[in-house]
Protein backbone atom coordinates (compact mmCIF):
# COMPACT_ATOMS: atom_id res chain seq x y z
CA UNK A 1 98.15 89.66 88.08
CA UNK A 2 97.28 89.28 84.50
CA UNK A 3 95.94 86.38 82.68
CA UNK A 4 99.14 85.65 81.00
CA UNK A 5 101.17 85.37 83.82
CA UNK A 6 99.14 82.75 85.40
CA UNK A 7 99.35 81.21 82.06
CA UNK A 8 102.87 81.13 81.92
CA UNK A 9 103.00 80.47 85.57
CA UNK A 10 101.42 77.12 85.08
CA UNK A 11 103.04 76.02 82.14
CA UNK A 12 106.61 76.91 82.86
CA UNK A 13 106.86 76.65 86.82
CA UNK A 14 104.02 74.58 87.86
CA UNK A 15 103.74 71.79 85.84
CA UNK A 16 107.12 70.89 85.25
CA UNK A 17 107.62 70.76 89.38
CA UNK A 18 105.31 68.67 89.25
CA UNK A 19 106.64 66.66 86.66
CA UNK A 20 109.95 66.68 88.66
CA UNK A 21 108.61 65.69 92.17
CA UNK A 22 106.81 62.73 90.09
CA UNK A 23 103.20 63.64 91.01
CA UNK A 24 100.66 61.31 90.05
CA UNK A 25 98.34 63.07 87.04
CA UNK A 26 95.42 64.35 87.53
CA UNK A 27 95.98 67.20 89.80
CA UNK A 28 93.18 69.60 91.57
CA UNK A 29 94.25 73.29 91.65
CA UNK A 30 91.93 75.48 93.74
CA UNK A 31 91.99 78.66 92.40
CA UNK A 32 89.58 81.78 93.26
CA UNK A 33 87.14 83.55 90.68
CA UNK A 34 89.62 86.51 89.39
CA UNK A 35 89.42 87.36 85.73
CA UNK A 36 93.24 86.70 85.34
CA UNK A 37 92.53 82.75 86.74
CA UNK A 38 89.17 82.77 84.49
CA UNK A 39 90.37 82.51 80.74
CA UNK A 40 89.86 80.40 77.87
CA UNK A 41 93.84 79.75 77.11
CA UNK A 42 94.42 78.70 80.57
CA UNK A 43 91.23 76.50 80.45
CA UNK A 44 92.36 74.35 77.46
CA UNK A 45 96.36 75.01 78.63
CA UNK A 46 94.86 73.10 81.96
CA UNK A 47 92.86 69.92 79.87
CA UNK A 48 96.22 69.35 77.76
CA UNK A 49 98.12 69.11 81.17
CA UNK A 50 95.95 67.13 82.87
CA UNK A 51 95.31 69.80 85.80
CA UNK A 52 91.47 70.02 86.75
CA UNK A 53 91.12 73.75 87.85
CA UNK A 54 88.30 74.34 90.74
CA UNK A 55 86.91 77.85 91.54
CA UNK A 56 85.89 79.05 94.90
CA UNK A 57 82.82 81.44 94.29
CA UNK A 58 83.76 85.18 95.17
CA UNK A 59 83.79 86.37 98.65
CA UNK A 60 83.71 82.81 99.74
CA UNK A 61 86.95 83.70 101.74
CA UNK A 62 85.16 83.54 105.42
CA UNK A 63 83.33 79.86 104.21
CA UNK A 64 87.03 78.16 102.89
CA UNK A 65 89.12 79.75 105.88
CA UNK A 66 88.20 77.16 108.44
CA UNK A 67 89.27 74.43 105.41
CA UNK A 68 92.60 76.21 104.95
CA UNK A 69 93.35 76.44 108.27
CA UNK A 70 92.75 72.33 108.96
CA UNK A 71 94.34 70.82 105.56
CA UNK A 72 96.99 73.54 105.16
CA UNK A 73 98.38 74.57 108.96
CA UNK A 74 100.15 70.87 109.36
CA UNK A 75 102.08 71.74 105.95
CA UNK A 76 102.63 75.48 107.19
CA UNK A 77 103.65 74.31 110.85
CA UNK A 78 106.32 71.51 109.39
């Protein structure tokens, strides 16, 4: 992944589903700490589209498994 396709990610494919399935503004996106996810662009890119980006710390993967598991297997399952 580089830090421009994230970028463009977000702006072109992410925020205007968003826009399209009428989600209420703010939005949380959990991202984790890679360099690519970690820029300046995609900081202020994030403020002017009113998406608040959260970072799990590195190697947190064993801690924030048992919290994917719960919120996300319902959505997986259906």
């Amino acid at each position: 992944m580089k830090s421009e396709v994230m970028f463009d990610y977000i702006k072109n494919i992410l925020h205007p589903s968003l826009q399209k399935m009428e989600t209420t503004f703010p939005v949380i996106l959990f991202l984790d700490g890679h360099s690519t996810h970690f820029t300046y662009d995609l900081s202020c890119l994030c403020v002017d589209l009113d998406i608040n980006l959260i970072f799990k710390k590195n190697n947190a993967t064993g801690i924030v498994q048992p919290t994917d598991v719960t919120a996300f297997k319902p959505m997986k399952n259906g």
